[in-house]
C-alpha atoms as a PDB file:
ATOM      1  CA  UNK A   1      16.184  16.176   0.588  1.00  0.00           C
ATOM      2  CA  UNK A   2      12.794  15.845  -1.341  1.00  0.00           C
ATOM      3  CA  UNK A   3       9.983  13.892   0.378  1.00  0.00           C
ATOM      4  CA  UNK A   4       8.265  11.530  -1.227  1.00  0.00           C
ATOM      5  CA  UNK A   5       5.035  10.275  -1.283  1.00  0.00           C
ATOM      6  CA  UNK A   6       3.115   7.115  -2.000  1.00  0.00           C
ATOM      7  CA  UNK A   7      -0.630   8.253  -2.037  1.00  0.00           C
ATOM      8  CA  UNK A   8      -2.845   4.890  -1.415  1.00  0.00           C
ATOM      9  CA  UNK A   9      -6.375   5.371  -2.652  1.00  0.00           C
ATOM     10  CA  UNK A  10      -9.056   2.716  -2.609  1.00  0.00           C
ATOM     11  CA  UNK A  11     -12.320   2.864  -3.540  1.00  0.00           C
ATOM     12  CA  UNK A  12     -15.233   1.334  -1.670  1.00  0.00           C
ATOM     13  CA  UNK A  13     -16.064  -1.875  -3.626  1.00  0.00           C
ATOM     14  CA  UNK A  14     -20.112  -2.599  -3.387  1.00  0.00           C
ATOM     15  CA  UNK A  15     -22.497  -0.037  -2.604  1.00  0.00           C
ATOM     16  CA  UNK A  16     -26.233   0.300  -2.454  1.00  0.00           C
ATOM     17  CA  UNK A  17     -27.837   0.971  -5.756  1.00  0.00           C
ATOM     18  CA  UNK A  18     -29.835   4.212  -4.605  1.00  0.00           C
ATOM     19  CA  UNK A  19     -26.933   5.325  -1.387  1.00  0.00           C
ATOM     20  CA  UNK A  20     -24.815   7.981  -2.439  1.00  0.00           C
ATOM     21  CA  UNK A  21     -21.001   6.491  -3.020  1.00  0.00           C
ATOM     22  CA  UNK A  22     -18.844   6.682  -0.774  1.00  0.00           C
ATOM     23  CA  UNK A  23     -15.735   8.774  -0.817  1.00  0.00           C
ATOM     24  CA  UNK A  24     -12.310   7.137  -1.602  1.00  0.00           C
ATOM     25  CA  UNK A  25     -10.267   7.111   1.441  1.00  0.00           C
ATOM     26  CA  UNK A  26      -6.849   8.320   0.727  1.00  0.00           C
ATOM     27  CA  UNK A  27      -3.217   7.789   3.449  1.00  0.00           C
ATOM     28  CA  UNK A  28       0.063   9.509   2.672  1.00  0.00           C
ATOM     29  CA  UNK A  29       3.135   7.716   3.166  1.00  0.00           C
ATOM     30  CA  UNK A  30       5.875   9.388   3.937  1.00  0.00           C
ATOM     31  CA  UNK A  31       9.204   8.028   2.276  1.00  0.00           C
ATOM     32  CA  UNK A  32      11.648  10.847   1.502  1.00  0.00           C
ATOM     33  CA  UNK A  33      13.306  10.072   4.803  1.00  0.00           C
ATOM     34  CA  UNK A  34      14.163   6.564   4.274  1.00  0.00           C
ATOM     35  CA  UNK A  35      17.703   4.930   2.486  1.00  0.00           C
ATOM     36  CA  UNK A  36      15.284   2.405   0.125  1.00  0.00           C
ATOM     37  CA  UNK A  37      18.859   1.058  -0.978  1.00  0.00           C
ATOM     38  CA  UNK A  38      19.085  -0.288   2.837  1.00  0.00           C
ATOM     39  CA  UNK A  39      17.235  -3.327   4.045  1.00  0.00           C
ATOM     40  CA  UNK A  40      16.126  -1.489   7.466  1.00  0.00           C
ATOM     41  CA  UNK A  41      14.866   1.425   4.839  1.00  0.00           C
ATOM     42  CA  UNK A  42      12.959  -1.569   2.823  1.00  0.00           C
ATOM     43  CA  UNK A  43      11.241  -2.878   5.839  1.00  0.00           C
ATOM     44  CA  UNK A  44      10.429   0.478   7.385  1.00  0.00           C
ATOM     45  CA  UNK A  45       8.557   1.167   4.359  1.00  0.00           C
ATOM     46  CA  UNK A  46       6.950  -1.993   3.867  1.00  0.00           C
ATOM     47  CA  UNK A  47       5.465  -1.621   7.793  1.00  0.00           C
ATOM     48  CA  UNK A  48       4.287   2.003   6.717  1.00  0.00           C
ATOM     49  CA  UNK A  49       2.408   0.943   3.859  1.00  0.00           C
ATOM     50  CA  UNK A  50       1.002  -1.750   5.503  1.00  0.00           C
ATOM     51  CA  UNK A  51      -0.125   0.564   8.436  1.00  0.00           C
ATOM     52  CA  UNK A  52      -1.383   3.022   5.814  1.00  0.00           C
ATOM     53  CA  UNK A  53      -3.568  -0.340   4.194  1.00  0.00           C
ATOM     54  CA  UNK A  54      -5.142  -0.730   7.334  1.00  0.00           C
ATOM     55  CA  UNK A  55      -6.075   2.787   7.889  1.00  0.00           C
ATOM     56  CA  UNK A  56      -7.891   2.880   3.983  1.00  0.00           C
ATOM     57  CA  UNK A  57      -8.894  -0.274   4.358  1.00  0.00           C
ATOM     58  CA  UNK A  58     -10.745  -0.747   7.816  1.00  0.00           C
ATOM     59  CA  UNK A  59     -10.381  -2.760  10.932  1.00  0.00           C
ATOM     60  CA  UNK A  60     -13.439  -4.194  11.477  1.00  0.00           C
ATOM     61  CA  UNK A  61     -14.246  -6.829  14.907  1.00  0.00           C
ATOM     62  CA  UNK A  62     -13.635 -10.446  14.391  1.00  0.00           C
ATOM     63  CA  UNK A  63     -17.229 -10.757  15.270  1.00  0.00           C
ATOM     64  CA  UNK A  64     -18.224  -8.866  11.804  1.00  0.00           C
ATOM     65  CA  UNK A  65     -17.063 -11.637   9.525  1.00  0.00           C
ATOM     66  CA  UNK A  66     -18.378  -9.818   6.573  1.00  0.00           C
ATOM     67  CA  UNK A  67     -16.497  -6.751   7.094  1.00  0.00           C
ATOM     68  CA  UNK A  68     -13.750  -8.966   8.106  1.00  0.00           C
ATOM     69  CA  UNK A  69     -14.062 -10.664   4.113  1.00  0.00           C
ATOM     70  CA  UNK A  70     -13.980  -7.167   2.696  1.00  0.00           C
ATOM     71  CA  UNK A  71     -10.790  -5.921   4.910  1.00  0.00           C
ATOM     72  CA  UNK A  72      -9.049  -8.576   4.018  1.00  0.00           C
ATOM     73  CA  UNK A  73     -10.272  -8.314  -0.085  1.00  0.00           C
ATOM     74  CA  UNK A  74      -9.225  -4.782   0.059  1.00  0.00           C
ATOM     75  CA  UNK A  75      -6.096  -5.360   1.293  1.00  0.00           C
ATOM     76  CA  UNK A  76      -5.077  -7.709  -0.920  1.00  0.00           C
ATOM     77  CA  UNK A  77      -6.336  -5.226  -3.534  1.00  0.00           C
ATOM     78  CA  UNK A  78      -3.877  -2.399  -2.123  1.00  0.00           C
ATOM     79  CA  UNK A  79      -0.956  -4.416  -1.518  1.00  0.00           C
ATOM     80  CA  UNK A  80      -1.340  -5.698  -5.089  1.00  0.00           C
ATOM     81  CA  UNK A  81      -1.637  -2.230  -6.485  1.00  0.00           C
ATOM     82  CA  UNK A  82       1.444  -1.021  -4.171  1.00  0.00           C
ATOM     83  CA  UNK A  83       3.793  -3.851  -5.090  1.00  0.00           C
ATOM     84  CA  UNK A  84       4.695  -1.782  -8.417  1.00  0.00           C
ATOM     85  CA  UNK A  85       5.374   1.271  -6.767  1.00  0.00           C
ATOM     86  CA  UNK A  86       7.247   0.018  -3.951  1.00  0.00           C
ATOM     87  CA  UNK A  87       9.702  -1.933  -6.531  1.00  0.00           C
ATOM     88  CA  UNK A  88      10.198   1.068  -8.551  1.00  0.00           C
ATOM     89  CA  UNK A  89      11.241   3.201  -5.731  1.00  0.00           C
ATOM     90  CA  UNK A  90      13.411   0.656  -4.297  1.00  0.00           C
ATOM     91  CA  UNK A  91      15.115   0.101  -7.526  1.00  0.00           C
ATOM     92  CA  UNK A  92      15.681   4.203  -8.050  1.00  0.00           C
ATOM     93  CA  UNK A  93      17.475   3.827  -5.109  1.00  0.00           C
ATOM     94  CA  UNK A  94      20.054   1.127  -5.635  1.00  0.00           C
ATOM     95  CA  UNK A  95      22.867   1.633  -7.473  1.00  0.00           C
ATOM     96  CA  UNK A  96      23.546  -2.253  -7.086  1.00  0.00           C
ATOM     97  CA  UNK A  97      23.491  -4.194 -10.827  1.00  0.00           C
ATOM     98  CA  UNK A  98      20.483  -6.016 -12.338  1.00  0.00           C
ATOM     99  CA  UNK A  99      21.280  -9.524 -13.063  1.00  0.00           C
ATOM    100  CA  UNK A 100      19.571 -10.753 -16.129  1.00  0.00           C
ATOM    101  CA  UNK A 101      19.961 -14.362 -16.652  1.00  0.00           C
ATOM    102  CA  UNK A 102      18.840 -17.018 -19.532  1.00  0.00           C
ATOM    103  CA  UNK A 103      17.672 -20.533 -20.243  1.00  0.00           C
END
């Protein structure tokens, strides 16, 4: 079976003017061994990305509400940037019909 992978790479949003810039952190997500056609497949992946958006993305202490602001911005950002992805892989694996309807 080929594995898959759905590389998640943010970049850090505001840095200092003069402070070197910071590295883009980069998570792996394995998918190759999930049936995307399957709804368990579907939601095994969606809690892997989201695991994976954490990790890139930070934790930071509900005391740091700042940090907290800039979590939650980037993963927003991610998920956004995922949705595509995710779609396309789930559609490449179902062999069920696309229903195209009309007004």
């Amino acid at each position: 079976m080929t594995k898959f992978l759905i590389p998640i790479l943010l970049l850090s949003a505001a840095t200092p003017a003069l402070a070197e810039p910071a590295a883009p952190v980069t998570s792996f997500v394995q998918v190759g061994d999930l049936d995307l056609a399957s709804q368990a497949g579907q939601r095994t992946l969606d809690k892997r990305l989201s695991q994976a958006i954490v990790e890139v993305c930070g934790d930071p202490s509900p005391a740091d509400l700042a940090g907290q602001n800039k979590a939650r911005s980037c993963r927003s950002d991610a998920r956004a940037r995922l949705n595509a992805e995710r779609d396309q892989r789930i559609a490449r694996a179902s062999s069920a019909p696309i229903v195209v309807a009309a007004r």
